[in-house]
PDB file of N, CA and C in Angstrom:
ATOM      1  N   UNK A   1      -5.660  -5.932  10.511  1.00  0.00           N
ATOM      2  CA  UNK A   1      -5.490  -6.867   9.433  1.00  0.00           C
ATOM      3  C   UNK A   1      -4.155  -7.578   9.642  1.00  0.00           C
ATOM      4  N   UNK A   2      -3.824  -9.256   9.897  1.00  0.00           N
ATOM      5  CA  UNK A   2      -3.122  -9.674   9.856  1.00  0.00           C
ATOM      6  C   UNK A   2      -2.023  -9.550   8.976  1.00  0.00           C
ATOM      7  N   UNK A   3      -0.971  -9.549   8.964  1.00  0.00           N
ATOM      8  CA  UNK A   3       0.152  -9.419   7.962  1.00  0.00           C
ATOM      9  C   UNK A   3       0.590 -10.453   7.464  1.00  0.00           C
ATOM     10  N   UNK A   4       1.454 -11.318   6.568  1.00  0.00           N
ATOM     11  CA  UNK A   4       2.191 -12.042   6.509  1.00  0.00           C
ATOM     12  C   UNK A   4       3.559 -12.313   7.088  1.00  0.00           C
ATOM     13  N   UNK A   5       4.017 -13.786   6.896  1.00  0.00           N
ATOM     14  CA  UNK A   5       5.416 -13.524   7.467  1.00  0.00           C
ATOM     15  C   UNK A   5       6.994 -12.482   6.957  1.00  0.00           C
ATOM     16  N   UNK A   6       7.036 -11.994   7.224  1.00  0.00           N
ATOM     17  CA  UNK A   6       8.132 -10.910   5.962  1.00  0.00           C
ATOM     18  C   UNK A   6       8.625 -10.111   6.813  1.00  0.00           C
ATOM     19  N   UNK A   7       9.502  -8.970   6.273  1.00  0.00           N
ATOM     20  CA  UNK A   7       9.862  -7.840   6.164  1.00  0.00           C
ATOM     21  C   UNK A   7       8.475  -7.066   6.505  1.00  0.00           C
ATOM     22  N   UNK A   8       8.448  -5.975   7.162  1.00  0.00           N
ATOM     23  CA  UNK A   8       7.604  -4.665   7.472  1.00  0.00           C
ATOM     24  C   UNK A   8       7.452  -3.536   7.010  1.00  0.00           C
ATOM     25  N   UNK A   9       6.508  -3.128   6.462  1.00  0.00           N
ATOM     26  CA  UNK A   9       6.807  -1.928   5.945  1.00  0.00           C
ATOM     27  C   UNK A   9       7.776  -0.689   7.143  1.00  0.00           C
ATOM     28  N   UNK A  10       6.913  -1.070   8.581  1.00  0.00           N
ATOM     29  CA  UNK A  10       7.720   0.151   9.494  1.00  0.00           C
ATOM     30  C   UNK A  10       7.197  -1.339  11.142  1.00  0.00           C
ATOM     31  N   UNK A  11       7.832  -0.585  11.658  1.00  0.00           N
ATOM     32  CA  UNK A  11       7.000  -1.710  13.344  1.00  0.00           C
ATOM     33  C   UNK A  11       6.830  -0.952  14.059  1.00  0.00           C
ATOM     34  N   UNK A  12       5.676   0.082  14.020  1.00  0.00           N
ATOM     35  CA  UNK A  12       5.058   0.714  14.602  1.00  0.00           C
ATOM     36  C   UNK A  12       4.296   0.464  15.250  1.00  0.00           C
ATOM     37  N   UNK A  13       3.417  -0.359  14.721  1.00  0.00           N
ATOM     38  CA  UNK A  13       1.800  -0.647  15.273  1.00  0.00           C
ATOM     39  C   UNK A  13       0.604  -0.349  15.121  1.00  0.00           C
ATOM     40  N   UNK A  14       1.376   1.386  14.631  1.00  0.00           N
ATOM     41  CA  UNK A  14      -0.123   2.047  13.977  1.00  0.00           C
ATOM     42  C   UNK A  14      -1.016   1.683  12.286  1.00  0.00           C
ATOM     43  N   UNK A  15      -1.786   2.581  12.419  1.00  0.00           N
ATOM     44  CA  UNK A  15      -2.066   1.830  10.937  1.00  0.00           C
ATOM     45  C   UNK A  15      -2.385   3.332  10.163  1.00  0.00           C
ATOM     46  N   UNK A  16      -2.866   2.937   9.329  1.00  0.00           N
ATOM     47  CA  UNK A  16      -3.050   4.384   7.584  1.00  0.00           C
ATOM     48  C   UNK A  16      -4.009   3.659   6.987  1.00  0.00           C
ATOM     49  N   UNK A  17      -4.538   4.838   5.949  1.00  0.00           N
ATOM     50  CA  UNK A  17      -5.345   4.640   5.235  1.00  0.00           C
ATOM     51  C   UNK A  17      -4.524   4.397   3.987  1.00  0.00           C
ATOM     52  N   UNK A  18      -5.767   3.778   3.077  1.00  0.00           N
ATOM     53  CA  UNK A  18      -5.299   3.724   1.869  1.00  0.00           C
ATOM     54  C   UNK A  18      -6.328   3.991   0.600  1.00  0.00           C
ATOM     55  N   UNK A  19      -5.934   4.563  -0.068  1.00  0.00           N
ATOM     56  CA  UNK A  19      -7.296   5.511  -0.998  1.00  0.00           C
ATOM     57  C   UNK A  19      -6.988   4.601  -2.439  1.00  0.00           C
ATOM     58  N   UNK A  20      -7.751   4.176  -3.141  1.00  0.00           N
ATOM     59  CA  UNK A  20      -7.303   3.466  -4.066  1.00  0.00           C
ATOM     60  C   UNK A  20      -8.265   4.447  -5.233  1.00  0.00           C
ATOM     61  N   UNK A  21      -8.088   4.704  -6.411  1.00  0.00           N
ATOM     62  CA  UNK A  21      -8.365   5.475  -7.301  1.00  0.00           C
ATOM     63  C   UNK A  21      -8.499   4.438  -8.687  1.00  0.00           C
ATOM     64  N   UNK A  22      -9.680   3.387  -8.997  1.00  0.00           N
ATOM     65  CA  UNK A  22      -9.737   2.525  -9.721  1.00  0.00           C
ATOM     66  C   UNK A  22     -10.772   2.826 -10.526  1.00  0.00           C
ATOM     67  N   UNK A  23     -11.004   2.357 -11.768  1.00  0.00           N
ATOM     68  CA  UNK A  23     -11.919   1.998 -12.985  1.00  0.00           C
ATOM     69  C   UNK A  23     -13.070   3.635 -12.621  1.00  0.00           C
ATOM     70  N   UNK A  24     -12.793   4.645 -12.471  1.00  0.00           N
ATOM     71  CA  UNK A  24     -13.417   5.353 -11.505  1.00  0.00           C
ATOM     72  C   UNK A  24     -13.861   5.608 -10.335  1.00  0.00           C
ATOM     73  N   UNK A  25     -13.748   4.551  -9.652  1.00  0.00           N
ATOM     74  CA  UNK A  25     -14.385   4.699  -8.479  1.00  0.00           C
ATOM     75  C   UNK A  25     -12.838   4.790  -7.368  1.00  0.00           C
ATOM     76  N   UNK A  26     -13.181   5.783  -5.739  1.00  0.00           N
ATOM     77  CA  UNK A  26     -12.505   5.654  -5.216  1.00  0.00           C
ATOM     78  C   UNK A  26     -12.732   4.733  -3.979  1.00  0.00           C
ATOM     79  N   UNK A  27     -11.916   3.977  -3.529  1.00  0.00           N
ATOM     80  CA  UNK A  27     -11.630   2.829  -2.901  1.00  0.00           C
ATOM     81  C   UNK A  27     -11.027   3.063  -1.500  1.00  0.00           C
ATOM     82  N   UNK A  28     -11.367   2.837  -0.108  1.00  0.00           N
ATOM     83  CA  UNK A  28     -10.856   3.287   0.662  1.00  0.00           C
ATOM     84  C   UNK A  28     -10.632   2.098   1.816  1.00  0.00           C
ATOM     85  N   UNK A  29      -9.356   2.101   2.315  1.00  0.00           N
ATOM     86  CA  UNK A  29      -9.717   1.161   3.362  1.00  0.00           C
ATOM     87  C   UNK A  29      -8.477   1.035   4.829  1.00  0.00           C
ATOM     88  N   UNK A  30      -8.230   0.398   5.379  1.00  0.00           N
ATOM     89  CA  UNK A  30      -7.444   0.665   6.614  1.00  0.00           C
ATOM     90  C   UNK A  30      -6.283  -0.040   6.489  1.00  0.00           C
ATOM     91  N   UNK A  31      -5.004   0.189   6.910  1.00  0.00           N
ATOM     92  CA  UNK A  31      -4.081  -0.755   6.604  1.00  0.00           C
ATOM     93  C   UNK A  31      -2.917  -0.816   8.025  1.00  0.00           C
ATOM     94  N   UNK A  32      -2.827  -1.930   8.383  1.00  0.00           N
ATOM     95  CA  UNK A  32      -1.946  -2.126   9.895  1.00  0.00           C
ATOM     96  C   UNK A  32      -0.484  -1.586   8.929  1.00  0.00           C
ATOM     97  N   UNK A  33       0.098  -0.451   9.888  1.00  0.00           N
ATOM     98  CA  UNK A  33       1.465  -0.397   9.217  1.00  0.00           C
ATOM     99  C   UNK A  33       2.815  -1.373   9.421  1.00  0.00           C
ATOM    100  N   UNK A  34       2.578  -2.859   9.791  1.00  0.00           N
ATOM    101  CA  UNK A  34       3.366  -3.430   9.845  1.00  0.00           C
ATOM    102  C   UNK A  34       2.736  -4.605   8.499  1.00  0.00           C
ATOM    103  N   UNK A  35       1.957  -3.796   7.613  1.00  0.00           N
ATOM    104  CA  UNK A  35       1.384  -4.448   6.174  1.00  0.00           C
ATOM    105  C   UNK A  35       2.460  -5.137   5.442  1.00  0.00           C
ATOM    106  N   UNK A  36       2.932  -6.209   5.245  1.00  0.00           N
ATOM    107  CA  UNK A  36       4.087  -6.631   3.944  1.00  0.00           C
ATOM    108  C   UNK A  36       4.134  -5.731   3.154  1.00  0.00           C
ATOM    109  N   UNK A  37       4.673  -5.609   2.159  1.00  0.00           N
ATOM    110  CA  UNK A  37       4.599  -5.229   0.463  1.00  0.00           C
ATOM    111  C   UNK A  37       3.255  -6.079  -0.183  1.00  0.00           C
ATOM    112  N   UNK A  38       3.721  -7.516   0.230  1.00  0.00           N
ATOM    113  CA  UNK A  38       2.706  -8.575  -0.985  1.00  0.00           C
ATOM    114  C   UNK A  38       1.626  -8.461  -0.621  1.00  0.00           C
ATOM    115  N   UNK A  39       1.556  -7.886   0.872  1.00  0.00           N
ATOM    116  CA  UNK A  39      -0.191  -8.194   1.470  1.00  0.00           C
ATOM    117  C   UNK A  39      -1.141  -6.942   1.290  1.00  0.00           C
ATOM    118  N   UNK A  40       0.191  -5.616   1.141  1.00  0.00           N
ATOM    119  CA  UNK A  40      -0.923  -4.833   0.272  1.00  0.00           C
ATOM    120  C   UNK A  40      -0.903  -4.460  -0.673  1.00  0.00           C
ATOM    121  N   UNK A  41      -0.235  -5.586  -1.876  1.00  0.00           N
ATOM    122  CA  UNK A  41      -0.451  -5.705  -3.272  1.00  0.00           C
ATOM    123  C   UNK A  41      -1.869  -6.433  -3.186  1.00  0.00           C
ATOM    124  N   UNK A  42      -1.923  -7.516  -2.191  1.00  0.00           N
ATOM    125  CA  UNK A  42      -3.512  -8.393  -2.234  1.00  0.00           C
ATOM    126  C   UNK A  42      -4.681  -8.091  -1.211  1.00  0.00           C
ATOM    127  N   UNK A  43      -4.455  -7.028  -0.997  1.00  0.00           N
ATOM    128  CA  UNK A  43      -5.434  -5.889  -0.609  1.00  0.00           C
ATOM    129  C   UNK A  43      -5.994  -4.928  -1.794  1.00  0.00           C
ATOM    130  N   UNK A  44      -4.648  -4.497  -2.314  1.00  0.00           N
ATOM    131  CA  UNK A  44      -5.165  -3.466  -3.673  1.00  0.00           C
ATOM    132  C   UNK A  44      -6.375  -4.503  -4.638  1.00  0.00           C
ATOM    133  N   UNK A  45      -5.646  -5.740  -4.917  1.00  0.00           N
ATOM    134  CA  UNK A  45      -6.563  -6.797  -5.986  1.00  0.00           C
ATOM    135  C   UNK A  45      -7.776  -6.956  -5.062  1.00  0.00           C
ATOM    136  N   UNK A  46      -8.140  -6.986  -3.488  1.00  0.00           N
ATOM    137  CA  UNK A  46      -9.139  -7.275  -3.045  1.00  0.00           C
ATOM    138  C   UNK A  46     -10.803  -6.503  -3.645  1.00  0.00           C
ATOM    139  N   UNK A  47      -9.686  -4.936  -2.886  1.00  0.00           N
ATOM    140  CA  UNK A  47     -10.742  -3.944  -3.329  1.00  0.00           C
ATOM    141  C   UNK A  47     -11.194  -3.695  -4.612  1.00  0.00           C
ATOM    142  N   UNK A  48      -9.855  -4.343  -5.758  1.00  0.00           N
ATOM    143  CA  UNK A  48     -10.316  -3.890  -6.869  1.00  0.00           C
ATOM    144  C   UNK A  48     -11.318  -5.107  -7.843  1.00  0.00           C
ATOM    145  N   UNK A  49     -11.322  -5.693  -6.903  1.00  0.00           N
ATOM    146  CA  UNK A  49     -11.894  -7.596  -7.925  1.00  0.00           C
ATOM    147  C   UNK A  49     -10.763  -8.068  -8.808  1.00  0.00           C
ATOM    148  N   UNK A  50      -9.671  -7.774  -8.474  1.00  0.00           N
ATOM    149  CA  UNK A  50      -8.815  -8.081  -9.517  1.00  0.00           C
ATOM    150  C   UNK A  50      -8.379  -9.652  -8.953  1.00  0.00           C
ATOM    151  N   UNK A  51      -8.034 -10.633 -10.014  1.00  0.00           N
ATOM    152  CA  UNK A  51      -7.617 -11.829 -10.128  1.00  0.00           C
ATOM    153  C   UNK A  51      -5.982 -11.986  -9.802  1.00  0.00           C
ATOM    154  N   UNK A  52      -5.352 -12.941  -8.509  1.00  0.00           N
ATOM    155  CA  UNK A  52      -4.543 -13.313  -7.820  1.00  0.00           C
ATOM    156  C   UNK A  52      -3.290 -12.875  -9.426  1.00  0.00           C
ATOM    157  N   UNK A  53      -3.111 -12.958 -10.500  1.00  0.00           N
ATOM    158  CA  UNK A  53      -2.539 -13.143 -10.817  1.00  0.00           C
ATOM    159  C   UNK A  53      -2.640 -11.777 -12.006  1.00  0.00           C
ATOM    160  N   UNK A  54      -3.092 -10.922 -11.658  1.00  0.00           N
ATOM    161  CA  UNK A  54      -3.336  -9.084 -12.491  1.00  0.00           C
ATOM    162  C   UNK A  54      -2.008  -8.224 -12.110  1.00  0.00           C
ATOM    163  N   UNK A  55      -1.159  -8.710 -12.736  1.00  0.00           N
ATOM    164  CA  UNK A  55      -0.346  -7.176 -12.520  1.00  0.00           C
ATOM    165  C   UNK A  55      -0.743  -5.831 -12.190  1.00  0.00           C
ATOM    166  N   UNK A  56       0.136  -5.519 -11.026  1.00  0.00           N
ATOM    167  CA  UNK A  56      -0.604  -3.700 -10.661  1.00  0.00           C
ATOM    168  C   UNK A  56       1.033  -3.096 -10.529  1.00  0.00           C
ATOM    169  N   UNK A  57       0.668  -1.710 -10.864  1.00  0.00           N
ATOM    170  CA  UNK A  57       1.197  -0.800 -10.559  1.00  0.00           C
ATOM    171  C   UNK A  57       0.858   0.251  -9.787  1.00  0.00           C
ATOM    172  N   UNK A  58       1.688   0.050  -8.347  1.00  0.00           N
ATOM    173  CA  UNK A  58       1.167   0.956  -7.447  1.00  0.00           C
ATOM    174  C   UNK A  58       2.029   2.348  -7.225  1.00  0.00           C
ATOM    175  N   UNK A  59       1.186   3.352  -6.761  1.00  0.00           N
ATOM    176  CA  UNK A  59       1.776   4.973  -7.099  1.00  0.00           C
ATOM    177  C   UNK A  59       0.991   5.403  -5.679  1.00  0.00           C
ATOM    178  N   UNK A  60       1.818   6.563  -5.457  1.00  0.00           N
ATOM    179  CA  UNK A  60       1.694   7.472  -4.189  1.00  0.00           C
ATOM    180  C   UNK A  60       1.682   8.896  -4.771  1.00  0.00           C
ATOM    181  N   UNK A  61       1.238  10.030  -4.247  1.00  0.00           N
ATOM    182  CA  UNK A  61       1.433  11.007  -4.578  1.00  0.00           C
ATOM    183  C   UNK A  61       1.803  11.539  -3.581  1.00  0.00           C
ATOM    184  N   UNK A  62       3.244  12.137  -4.114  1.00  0.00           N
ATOM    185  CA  UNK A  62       3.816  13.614  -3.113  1.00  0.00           C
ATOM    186  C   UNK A  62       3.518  14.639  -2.757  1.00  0.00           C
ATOM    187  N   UNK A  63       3.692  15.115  -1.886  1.00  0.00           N
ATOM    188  CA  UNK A  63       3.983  16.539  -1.470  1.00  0.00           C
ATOM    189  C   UNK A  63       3.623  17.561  -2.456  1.00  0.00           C
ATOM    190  N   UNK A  64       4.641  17.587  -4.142  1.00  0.00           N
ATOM    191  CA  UNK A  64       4.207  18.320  -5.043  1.00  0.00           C
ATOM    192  C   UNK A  64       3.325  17.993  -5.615  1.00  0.00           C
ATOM    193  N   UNK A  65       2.388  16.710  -5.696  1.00  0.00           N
ATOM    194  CA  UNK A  65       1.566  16.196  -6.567  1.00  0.00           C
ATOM    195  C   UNK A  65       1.897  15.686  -7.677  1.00  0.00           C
ATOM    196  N   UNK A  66       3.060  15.225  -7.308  1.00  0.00           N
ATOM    197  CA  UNK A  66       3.452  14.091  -9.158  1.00  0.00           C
ATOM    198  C   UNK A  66       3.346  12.364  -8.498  1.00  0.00           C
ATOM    199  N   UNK A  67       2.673  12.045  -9.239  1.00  0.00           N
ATOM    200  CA  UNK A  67       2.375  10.610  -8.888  1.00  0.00           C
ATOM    201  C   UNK A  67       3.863   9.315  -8.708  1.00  0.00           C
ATOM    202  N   UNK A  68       4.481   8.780  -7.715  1.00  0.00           N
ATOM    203  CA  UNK A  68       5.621   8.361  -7.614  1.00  0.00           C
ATOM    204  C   UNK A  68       5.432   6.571  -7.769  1.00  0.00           C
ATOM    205  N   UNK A  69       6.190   5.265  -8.299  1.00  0.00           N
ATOM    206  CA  UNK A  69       5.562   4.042  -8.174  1.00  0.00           C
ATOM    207  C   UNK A  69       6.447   3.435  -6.995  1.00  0.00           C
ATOM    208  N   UNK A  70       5.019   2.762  -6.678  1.00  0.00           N
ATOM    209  CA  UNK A  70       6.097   2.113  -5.457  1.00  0.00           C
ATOM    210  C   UNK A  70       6.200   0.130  -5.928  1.00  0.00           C
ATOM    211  N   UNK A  71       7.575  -0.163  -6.126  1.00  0.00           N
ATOM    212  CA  UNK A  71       7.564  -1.292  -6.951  1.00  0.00           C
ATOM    213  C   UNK A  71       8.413  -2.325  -5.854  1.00  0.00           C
ATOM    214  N   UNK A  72       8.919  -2.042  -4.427  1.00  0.00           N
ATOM    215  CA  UNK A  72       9.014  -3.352  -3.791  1.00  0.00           C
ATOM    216  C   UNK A  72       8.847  -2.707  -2.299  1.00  0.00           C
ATOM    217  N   UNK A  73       9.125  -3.930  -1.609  1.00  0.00           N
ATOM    218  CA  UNK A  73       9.124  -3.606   0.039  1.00  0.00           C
ATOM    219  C   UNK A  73       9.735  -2.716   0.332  1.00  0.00           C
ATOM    220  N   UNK A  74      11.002  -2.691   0.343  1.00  0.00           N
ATOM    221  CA  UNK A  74      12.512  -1.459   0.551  1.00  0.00           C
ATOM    222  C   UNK A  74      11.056   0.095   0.002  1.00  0.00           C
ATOM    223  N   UNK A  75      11.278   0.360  -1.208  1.00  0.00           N
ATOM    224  CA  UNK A  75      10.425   1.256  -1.127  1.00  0.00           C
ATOM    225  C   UNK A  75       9.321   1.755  -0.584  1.00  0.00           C
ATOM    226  N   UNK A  76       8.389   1.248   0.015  1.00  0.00           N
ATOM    227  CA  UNK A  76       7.362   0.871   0.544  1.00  0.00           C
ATOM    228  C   UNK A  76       7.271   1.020   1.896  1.00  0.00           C
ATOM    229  N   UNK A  77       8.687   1.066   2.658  1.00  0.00           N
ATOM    230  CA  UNK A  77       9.651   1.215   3.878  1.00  0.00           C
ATOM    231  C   UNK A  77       9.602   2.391   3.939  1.00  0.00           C
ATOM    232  N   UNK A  78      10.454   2.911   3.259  1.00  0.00           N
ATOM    233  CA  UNK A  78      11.136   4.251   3.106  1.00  0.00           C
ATOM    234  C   UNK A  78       9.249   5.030   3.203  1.00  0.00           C
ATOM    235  N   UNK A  79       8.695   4.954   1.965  1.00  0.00           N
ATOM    236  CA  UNK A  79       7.850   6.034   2.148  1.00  0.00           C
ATOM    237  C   UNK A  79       6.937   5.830   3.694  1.00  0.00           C
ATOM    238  N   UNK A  80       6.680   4.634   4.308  1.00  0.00           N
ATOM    239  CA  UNK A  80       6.433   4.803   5.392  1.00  0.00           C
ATOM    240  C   UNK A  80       7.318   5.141   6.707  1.00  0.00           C
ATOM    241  N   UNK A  81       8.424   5.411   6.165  1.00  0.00           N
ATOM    242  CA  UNK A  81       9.158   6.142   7.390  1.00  0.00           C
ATOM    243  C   UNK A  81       9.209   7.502   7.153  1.00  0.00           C
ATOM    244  N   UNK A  82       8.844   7.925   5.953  1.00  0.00           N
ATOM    245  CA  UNK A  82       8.959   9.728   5.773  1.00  0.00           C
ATOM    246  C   UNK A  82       7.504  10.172   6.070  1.00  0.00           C
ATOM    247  N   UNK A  83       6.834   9.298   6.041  1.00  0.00           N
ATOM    248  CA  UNK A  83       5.191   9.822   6.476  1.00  0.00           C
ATOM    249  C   UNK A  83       4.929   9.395   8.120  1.00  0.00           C
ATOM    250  N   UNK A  84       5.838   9.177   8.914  1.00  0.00           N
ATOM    251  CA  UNK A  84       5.553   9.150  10.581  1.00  0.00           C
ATOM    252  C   UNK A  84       5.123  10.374  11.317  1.00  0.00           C
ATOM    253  N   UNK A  85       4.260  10.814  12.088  1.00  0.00           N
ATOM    254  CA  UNK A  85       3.999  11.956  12.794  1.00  0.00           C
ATOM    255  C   UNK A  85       5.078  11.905  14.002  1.00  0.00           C
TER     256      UNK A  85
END
């Protein structure tokens, strides 16, 4: 999946999944890890039918299982550099 022009989440090359947990249903799909922030905010609205202009709040879950938000690129960074094999 092409990226936009920006900042990177990591410049790896590899890619991840991404599990989306919406209106009930779970949502699954592939993501290049050199993904923007904005491009997989408009990935999340893809899968979800949501309209260009729907506020989301996006969350990860840790290690312990408490749900964490991830609210810009910088963040979005970081958790893809603590999840590298």
């Amino acid at each position: 999946m092409p990226s936009r022009t920006g900042r990177k989440m990591d410049g790896s090359g590899g890619h991840g999944r991404l599990k989306a947990h919406y209106s009930g249903d779970i949502l699954i799909t592939s993501l290049d890890s050199a993904t923007t922030f904005d491009k997989l905010c408009e990935e999340v609205r893809e899968m979800c039918h949501l309209h260009q202009g729907h506020l989301l709040t996006l969350k990860w879950v840790d290690s312990e299982g408490d749900p964490c938000t991830v609210s810009s690129q910088m963040e979005a960074f970081r958790l893809s550099c603590q999840h590298k094999d």
